[in-house]
C-alpha atoms as a PDB file:
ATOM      1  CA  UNK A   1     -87.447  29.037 -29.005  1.00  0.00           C
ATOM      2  CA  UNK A   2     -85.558  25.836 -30.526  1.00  0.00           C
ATOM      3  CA  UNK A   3     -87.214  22.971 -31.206  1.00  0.00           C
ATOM      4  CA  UNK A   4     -84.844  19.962 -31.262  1.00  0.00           C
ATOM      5  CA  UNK A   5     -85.128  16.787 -33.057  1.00  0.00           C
ATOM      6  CA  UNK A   6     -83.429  13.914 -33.293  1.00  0.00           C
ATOM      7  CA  UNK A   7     -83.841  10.414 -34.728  1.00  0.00           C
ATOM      8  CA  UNK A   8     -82.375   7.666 -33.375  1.00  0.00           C
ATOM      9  CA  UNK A   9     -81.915   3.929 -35.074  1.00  0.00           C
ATOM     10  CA  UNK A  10     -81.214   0.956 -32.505  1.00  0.00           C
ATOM     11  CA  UNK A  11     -80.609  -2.521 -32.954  1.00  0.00           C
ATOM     12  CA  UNK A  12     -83.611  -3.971 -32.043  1.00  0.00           C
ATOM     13  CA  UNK A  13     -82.079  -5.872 -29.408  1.00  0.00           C
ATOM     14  CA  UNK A  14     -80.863  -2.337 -27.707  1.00  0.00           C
ATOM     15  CA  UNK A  15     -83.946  -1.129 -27.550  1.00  0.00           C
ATOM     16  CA  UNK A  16     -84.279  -1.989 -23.943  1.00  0.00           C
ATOM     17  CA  UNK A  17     -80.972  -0.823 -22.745  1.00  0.00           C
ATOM     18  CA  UNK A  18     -81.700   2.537 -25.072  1.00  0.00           C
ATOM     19  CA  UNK A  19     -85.794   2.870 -22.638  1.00  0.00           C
ATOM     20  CA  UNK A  20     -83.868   2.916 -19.774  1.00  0.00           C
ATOM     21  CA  UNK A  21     -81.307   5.426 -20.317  1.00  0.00           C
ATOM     22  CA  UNK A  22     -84.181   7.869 -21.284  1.00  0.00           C
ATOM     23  CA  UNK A  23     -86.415   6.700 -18.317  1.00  0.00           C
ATOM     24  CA  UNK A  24     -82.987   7.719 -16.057  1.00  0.00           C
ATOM     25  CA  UNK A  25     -82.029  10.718 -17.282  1.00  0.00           C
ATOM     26  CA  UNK A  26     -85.746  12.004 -18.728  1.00  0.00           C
ATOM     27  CA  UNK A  27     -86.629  14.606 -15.829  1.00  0.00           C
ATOM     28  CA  UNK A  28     -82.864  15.719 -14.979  1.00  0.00           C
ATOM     29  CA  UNK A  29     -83.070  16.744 -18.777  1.00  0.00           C
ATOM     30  CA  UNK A  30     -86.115  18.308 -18.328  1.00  0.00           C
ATOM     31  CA  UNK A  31     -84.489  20.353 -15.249  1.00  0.00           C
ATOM     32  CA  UNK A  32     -82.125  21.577 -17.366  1.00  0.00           C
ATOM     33  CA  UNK A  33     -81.928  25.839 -17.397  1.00  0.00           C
ATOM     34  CA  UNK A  34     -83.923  26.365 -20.654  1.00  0.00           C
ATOM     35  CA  UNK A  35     -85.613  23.355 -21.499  1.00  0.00           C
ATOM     36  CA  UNK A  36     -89.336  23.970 -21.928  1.00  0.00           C
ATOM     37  CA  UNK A  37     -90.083  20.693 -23.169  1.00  0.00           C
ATOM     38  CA  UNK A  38     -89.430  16.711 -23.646  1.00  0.00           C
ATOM     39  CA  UNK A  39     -90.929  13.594 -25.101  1.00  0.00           C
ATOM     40  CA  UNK A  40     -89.768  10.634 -26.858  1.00  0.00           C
ATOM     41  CA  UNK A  41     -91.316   9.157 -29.863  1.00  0.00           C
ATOM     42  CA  UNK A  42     -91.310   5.869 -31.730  1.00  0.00           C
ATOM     43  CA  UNK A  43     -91.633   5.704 -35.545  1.00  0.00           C
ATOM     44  CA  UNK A  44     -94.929   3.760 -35.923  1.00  0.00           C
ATOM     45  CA  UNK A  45     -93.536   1.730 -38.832  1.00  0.00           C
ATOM     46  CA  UNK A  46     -89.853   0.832 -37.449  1.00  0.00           C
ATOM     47  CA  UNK A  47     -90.331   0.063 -33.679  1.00  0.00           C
ATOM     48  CA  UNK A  48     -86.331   0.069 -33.137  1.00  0.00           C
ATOM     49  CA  UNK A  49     -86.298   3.751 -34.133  1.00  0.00           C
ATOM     50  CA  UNK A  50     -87.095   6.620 -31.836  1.00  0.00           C
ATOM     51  CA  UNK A  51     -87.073  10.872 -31.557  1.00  0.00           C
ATOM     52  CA  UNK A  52     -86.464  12.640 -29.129  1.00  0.00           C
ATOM     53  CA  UNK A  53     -88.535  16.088 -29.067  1.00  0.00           C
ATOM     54  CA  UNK A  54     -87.354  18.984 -27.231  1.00  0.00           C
ATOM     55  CA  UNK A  55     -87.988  22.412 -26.517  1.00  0.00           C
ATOM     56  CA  UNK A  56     -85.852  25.044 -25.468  1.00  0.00           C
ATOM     57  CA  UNK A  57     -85.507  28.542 -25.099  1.00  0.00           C
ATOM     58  CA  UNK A  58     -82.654  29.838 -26.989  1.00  0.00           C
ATOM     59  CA  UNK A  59     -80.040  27.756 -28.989  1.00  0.00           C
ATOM     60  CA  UNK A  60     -77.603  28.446 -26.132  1.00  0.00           C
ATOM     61  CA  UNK A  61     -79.607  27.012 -23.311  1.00  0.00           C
ATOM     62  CA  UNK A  62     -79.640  23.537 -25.650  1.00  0.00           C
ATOM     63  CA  UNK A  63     -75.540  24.055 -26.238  1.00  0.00           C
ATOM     64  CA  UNK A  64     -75.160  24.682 -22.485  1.00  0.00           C
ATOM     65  CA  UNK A  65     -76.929  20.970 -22.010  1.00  0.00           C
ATOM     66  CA  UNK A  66     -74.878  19.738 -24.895  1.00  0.00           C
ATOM     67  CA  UNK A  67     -71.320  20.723 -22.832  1.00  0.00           C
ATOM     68  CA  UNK A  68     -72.964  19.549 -19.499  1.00  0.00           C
ATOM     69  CA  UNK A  69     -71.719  16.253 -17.621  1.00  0.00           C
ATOM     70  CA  UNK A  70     -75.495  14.968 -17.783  1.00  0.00           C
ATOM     71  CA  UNK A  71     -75.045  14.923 -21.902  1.00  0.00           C
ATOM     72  CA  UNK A  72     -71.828  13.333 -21.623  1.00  0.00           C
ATOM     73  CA  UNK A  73     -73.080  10.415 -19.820  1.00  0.00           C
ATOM     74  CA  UNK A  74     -76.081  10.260 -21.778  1.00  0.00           C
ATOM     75  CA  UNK A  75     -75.259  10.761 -25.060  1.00  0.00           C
ATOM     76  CA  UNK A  76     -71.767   8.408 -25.095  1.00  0.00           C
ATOM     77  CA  UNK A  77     -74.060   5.274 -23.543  1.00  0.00           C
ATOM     78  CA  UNK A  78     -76.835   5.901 -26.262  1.00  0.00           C
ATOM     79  CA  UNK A  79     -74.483   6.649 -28.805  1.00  0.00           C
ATOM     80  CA  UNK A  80     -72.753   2.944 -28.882  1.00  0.00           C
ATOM     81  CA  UNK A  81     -76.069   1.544 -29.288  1.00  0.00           C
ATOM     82  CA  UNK A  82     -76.883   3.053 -32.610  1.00  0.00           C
ATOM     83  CA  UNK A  83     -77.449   0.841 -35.625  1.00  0.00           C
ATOM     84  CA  UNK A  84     -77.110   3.541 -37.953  1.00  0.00           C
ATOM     85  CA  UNK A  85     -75.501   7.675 -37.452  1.00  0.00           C
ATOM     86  CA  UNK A  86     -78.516  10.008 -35.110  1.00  0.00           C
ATOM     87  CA  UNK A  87     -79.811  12.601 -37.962  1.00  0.00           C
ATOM     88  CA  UNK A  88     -80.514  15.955 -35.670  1.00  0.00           C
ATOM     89  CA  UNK A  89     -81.567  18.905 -36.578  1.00  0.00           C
ATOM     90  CA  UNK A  90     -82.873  22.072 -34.735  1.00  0.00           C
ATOM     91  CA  UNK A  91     -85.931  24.411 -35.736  1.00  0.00           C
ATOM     92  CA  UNK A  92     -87.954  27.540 -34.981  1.00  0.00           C
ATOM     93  CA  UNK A  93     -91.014  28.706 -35.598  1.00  0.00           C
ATOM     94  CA  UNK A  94     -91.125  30.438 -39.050  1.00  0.00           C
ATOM     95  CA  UNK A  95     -91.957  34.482 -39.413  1.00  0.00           C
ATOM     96  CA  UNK A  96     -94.790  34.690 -41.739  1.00  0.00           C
ATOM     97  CA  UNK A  97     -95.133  38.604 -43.376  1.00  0.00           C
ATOM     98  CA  UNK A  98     -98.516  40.270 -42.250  1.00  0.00           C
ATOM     99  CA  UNK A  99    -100.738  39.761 -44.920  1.00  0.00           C
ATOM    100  CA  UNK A 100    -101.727  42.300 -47.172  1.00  0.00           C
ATOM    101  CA  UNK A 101    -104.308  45.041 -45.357  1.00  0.00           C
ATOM    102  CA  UNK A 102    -104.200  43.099 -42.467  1.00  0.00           C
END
């Protein structure tokens, strides 16, 4: 699994325009082949900055939505509302070594 995150910084007055892109494309995301999971989050400090939170099952199933037509209408749109670059980054859960004995 690949958890994705990425953090997004608007202009405050984007904000709006930035909701309703994710309210529009939200559940075709979530139909996407290999995407387990989606949510968006707001700092609680900054209200102009967001995350998106995403789940998917391998790091091809996220490329696969990166190269899809759905990303490149989504992603151009948010992307000229930024007030400063996305920082994204992927993870997985970390293998721990059994414990000693165990």
């Amino acid at each position: 699994m690949i958890i994705r995150i990425v953090r997004l910084t608007f202009a405050p007055e984007h904000v709006p325009a930035f909701l309703q892109i994710f309210q529009d494309s939200e559940s075709q995301i979530r139909q996407m082949p290999g995407c387990r999971f989606l949510e968006l989050w707001q700092d609680a400090d900054q209200p102009h900055v967001y995350c998106t939170h995403s789940h998917w099952e391998s790091a091809e199933d996220l490329n696969t939505y990166r190269r899809s037509e759905l990303f490149g209408q989504v992603w151009p749109a948010t992307k000229a509302l930024f007030a400063a670059p996305p920082l994204a980054f992927s993870v997985q859960p970390a293998e721990l070594p059994a414990a000693p004995g165990a």
